[in-house]
Protein backbone atom coordinates (compact mmCIF):
# COMPACT_ATOMS: atom_id res chain seq x y z
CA UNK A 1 12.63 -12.03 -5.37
CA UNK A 2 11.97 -9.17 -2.69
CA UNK A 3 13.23 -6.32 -2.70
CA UNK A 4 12.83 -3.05 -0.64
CA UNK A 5 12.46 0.02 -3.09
CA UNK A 6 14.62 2.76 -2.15
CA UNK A 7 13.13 6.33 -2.44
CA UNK A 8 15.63 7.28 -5.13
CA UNK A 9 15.19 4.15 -6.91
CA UNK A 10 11.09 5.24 -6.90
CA UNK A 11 11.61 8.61 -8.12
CA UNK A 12 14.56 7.35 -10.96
CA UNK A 13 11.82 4.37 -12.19
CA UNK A 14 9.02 7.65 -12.12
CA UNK A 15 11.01 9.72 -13.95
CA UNK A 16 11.96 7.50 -16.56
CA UNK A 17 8.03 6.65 -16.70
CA UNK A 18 6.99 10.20 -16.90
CA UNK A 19 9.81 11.74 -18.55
CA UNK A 20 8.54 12.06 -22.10
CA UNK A 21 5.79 13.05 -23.97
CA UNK A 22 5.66 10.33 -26.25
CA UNK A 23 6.74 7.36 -23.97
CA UNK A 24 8.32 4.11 -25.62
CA UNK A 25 5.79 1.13 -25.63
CA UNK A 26 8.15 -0.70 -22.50
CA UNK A 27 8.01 2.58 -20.56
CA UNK A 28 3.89 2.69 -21.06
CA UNK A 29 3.86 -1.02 -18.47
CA UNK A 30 3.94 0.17 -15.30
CA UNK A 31 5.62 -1.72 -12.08
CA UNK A 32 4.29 -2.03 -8.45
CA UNK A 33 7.30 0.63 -7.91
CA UNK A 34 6.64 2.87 -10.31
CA UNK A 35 3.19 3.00 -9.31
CA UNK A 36 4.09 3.63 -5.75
CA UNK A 37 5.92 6.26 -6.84
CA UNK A 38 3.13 7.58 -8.59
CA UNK A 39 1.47 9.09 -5.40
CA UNK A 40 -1.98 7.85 -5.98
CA UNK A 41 -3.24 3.92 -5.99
CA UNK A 42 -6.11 1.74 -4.62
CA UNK A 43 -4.87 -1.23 -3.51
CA UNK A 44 -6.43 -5.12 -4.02
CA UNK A 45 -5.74 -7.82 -1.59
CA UNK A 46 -5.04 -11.47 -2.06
CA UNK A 47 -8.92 -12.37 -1.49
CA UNK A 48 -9.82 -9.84 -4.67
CA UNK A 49 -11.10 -7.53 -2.90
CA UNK A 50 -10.40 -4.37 -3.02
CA UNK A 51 -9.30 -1.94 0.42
CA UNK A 52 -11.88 0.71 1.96
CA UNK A 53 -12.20 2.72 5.18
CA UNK A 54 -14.94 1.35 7.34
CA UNK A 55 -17.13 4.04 8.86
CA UNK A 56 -15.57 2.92 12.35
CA UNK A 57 -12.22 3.69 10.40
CA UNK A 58 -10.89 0.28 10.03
CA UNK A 59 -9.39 -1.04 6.81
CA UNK A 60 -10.88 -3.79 5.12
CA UNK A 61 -10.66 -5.98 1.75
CA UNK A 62 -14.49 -6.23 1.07
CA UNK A 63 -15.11 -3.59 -1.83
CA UNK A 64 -15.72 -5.50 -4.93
CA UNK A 65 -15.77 -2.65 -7.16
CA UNK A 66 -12.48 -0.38 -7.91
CA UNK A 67 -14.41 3.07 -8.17
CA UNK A 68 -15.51 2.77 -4.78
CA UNK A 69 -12.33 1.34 -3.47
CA UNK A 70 -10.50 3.98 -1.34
CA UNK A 71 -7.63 6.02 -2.87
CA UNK A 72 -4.26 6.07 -1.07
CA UNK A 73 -1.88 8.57 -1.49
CA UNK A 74 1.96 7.57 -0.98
CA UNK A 75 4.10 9.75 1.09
CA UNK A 76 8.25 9.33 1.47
CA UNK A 77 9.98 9.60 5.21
CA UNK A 78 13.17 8.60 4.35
CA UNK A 79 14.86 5.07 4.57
CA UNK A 80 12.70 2.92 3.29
CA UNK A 81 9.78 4.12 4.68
CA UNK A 82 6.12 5.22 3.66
CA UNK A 83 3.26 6.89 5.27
CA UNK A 84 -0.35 6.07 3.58
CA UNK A 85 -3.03 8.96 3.38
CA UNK A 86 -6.24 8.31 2.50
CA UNK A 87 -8.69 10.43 0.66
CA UNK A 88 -10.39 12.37 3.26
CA UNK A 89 -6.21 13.42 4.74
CA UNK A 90 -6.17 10.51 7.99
CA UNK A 91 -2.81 8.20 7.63
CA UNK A 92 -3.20 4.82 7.69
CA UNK A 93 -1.78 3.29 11.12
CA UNK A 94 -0.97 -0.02 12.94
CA UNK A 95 -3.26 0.14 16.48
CA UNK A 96 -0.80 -2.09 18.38
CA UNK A 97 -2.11 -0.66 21.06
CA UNK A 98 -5.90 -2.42 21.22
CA UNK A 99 -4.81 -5.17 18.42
CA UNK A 100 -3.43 -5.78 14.91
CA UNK A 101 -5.96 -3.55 12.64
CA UNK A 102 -4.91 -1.14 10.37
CA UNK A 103 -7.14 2.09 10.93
CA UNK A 104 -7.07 5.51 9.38
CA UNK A 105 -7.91 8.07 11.59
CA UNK A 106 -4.20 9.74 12.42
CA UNK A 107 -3.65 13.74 11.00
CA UNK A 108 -0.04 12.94 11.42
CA UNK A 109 2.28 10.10 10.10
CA UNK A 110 4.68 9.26 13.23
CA UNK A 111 6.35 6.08 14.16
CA UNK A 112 3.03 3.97 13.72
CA UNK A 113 2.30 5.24 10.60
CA UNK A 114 5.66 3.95 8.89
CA UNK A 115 5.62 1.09 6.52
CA UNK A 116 7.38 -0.59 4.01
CA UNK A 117 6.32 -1.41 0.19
CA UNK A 118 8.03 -4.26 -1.02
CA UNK A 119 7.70 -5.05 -4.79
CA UNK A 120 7.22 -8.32 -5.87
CA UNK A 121 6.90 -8.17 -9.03
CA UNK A 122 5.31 -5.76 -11.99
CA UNK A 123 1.90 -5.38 -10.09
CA UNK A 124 2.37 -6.99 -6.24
CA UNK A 125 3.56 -5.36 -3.34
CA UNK A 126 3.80 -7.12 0.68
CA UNK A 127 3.43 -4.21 3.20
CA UNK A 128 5.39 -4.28 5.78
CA UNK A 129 4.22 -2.18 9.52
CA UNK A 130 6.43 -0.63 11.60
CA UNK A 131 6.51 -3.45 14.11
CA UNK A 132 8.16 -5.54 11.52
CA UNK A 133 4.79 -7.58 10.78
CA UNK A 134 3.72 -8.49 7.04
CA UNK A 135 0.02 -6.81 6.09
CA UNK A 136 -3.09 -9.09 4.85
CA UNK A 137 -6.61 -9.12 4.54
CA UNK A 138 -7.89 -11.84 6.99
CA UNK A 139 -10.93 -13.30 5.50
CA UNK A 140 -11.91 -14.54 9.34
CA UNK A 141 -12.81 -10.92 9.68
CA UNK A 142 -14.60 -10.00 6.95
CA UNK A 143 -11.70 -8.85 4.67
CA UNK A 144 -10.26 -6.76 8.07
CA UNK A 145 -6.78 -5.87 7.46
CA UNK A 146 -4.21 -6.71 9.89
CA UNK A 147 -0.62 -6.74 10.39
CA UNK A 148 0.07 -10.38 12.10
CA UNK A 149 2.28 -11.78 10.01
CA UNK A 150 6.24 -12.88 10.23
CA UNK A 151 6.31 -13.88 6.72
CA UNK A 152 5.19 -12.69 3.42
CA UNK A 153 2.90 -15.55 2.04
CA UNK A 154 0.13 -15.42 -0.58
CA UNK A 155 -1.73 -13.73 1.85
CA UNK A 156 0.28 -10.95 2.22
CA UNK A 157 0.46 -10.04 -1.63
CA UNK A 158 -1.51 -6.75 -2.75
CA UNK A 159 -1.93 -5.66 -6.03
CA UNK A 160 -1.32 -2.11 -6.57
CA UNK A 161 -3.48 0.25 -8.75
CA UNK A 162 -2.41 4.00 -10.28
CA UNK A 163 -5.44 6.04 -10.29
């Protein structure tokens, strides 16, 4: 079941993961929320690969190895919604303007830059743009990651990482 994580329902579930010194063996598994919450994460698509910015700042699913897959840091907006930094400080946007693509090469998160992390269960996530379209890795494009689709499928699933 799907269900859109609230901001204070992230920081409650990181809280009660973080809260103690000596966590309780249930509060040592982490979710796909809790994680989210957790600021940092790489993420892994449905192809098993994990994401990376492209020197031409695209996204793609095409790093096999998790060390070198890129570090996202989660940032709240408010209802709902979550901006994506990366690493080097560029948010993560949709370019509706010349296609589908996710890039990161903003300095600001505005209205492109919004997106939704919907858990799916105790690791998977869909991520959902701002122009309501599901995220996935589109293996006709080498792993490129796009925002195309109306429905969350396999495809759409990402596995989300603490780091």
């Amino acid at each position: 079941m799907k269900t859109k994580i609230g901001a204070a329902v992230i920081a409650l579930l990181f809280l009660m993961a973080c809260g103690s010194d000596q966590p309780k063996q249930e509060e040592q598994n982490t979710s796909a929320e809790t994680q989210a919450s957790g600021n940092k994460f790489i993420l892994k698509a449905a192809n098993m690969m994990y994401l990376a910015v492209q020197p031409d700042s695209t996204l793609k699913a095409s790093q096999p190895d998790p060390t070198k897959a890129d570090v996202f840091e989660r940032e709240d907006l408010g209802n709902g919604k979550t901006a994506l930094k990366t690493a080097n400080g560029k948010y993560i946007t949709e370019n509706r303007a010349g296609g589908s693509e996710l890039r990161a090469f903003c300095d600001h998160a505005a209205d492109w830059e919004q997106f939704e992390i919907i858990a799916l269960d105790q690791a998977k996530v869909n991520i959902k743009a701002s122009s309501g379209k599901y995220v996935s890795a589109d293996l006709g494009k080498d792993g490129g990651i796009n925002a195309t689709s109306d429905h969350a499928s396999d495809w759409e699933a990402f596995t989300l990482e603490a780091q």
